[in-house]
Protein backbone atom coordinates (compact mmCIF):
# COMPACT_ATOMS: atom_id res chain seq x y z
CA UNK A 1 203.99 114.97 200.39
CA UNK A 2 202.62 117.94 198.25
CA UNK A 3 203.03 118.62 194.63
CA UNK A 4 205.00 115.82 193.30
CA UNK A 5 205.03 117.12 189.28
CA UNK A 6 207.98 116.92 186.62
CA UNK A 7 209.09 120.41 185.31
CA UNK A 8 207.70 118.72 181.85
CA UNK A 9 204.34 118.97 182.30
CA UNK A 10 204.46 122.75 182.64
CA UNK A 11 205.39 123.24 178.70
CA UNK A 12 203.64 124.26 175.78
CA UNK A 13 203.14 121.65 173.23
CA UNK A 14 205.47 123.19 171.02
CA UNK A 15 208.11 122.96 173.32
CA UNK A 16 207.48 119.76 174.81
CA UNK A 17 210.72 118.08 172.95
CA UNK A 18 212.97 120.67 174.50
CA UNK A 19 215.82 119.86 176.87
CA UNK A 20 215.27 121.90 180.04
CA UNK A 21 217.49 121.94 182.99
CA UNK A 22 215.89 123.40 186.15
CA UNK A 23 218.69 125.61 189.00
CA UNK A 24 216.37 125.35 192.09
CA UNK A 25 218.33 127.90 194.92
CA UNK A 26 217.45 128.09 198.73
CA UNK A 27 216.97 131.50 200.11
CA UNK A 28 216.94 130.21 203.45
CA UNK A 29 217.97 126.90 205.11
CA UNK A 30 215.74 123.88 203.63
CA UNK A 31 214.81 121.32 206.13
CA UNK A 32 213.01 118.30 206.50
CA UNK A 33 211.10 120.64 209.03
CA UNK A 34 210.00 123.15 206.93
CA UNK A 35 209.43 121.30 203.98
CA UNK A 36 212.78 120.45 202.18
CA UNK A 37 212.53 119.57 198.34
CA UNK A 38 212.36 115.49 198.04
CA UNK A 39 212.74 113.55 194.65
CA UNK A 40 212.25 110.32 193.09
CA UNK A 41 216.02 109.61 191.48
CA UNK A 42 216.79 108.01 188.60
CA UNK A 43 213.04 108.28 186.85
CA UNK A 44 213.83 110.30 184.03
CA UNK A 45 215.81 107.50 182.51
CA UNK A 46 212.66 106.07 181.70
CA UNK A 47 211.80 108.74 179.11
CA UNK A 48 208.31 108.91 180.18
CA UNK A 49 205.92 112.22 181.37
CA UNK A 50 203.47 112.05 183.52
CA UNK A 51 200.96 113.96 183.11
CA UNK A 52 199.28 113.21 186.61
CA UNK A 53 201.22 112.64 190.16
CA UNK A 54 198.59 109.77 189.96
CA UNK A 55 200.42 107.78 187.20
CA UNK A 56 203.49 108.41 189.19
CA UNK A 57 205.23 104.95 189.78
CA UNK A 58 206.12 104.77 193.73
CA UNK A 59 209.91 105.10 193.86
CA UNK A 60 211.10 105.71 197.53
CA UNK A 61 211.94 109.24 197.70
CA UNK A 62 214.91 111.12 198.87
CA UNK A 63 215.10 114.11 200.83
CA UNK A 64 217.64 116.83 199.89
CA UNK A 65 217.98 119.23 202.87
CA UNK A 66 219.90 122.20 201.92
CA UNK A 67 221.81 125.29 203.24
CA UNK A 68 220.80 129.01 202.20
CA UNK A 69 222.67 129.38 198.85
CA UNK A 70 223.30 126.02 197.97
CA UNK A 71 222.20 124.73 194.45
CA UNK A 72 220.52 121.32 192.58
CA UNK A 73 220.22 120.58 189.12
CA UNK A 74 216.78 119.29 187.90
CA UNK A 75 216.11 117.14 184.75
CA UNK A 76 212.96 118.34 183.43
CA UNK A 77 211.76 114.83 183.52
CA UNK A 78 212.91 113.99 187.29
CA UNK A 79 209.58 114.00 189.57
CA UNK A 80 210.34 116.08 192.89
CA UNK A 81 208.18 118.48 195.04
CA UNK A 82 207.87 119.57 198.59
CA UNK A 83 207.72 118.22 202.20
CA UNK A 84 205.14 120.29 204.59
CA UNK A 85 205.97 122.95 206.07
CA UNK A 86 205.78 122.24 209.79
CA UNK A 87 207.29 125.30 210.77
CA UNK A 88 205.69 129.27 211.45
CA UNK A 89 208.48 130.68 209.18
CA UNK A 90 208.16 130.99 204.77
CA UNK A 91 210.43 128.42 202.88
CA UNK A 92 211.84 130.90 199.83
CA UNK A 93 213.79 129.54 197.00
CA UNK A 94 214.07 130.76 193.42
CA UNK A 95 214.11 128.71 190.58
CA UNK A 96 216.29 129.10 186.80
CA UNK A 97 215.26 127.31 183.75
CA UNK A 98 217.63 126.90 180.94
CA UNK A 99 217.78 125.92 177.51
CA UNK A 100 218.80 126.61 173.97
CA UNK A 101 218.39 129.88 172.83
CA UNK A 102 216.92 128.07 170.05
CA UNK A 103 214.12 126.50 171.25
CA UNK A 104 210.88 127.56 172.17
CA UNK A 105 210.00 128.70 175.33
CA UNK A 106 208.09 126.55 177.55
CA UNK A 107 205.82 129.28 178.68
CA UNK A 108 205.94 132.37 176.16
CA UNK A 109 203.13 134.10 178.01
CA UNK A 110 206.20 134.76 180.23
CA UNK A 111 209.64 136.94 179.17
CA UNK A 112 212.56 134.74 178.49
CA UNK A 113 216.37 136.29 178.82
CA UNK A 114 219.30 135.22 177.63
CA UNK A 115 222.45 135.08 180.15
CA UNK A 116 224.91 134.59 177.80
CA UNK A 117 225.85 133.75 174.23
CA UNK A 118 229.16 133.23 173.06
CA UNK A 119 227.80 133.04 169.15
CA UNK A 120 225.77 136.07 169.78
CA UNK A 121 226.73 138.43 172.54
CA UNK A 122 224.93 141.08 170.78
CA UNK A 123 221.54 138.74 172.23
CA UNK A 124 221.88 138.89 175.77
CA UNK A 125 219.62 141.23 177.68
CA UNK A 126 220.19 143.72 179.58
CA UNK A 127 218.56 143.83 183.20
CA UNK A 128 216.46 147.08 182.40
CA UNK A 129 214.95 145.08 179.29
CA UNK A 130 214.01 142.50 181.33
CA UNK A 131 212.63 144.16 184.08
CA UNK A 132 210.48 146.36 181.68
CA UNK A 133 209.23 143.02 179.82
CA UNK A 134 208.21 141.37 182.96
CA UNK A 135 206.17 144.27 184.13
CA UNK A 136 204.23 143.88 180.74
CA UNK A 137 203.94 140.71 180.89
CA UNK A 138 202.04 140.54 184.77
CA UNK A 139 199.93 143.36 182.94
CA UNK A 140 198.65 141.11 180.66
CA UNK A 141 198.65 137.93 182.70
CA UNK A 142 197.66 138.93 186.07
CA UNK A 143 196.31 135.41 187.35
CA UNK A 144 198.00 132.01 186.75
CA UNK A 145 197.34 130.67 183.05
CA UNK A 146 195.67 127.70 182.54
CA UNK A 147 196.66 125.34 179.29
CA UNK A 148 195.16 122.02 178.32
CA UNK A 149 197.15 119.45 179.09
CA UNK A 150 197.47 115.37 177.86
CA UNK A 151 196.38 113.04 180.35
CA UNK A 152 197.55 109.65 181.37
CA UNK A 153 201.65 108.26 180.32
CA UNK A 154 203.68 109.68 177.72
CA UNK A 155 206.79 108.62 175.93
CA UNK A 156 209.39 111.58 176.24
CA UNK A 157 211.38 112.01 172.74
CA UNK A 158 213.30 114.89 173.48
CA UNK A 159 216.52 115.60 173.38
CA UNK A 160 217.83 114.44 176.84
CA UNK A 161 221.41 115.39 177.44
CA UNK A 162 223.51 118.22 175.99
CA UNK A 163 226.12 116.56 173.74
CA UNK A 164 229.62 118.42 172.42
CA UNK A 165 230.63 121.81 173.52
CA UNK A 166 228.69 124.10 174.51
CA UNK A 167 228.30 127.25 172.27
């Protein structure tokens, strides 16, 4: 198994508290043969980051095979990763984070949109601004950004679920 990591450990310190929700799509079929996402369920009830796959407690994982256009939802703090790839072909998948349009963004090195906004339609961007903002932003950051990070176990005091309607 390769890259077990929580979605948390990717954040800024500023936006460490932030409840993030990961969309992680197939582009083509994922199989246990060419390396299917697997995760460890039920760990981010324990409020805790891990800063290191080390410090990871072993939880037996589960493998979640899954068709070309199919979708999973990802807690930020929910460890998962990928299976090898033991075939000649590319695994592709995409994946969507989303949060308040409130909060700071995990990575703002990187252009954030917003999809929609029922307070504030006025806010959402348009595909040309966002196209033009990510070209700037490779510019600048051509190579893969580096931030220190904590090491060892961390309580997680975030907000965890999404409570009332949402606006």
């Amino acid at each position: 198994m390769a890259g077990w990591h929580q979605d948390a450990v990717f954040t800024t310190t500023e936006a460490h508290h932030i409840l993030q929700v990961t969309v992680w799509l197939p582009l083509c079929d994922a199989t246990e043969e060419n390396g299917c996402l697997q995760i460890r369920p039920g760990m981010h009830q324990q409020r805790t980051v891990y800063w290191s796959s080390h410090d990871l407690p072993e939880i037996e994982p589960v493998l979640v095979p899954m068709q070309k256009g199919d979708v999973i939802f990802i807690h930020k703090l929910c460890p998962h990763g990928s299976g090898p790839n033991r075939t000649d072909g590319v695994r592709w998948s995409m994946d969507i984070r989303y949060q308040k349009n409130s909060e700071p963004s995990p990575r703002p090195e990187w252009p954030s949109l917003v999809a929609r906004s029922r307070q504030d339609p006025a806010s959402e961007t348009e595909y040309e601004d966002w196209r033009d903002r990510w070209a700037a932003a490779l510019q600048a950051h051509p190579s893969k950004l580096g931030r220190e990070r904590p090491s060892g176990v961390q309580p997680y005091t975030g907000e965890m679920y999404l409570e009332g309607p949402v606006t």
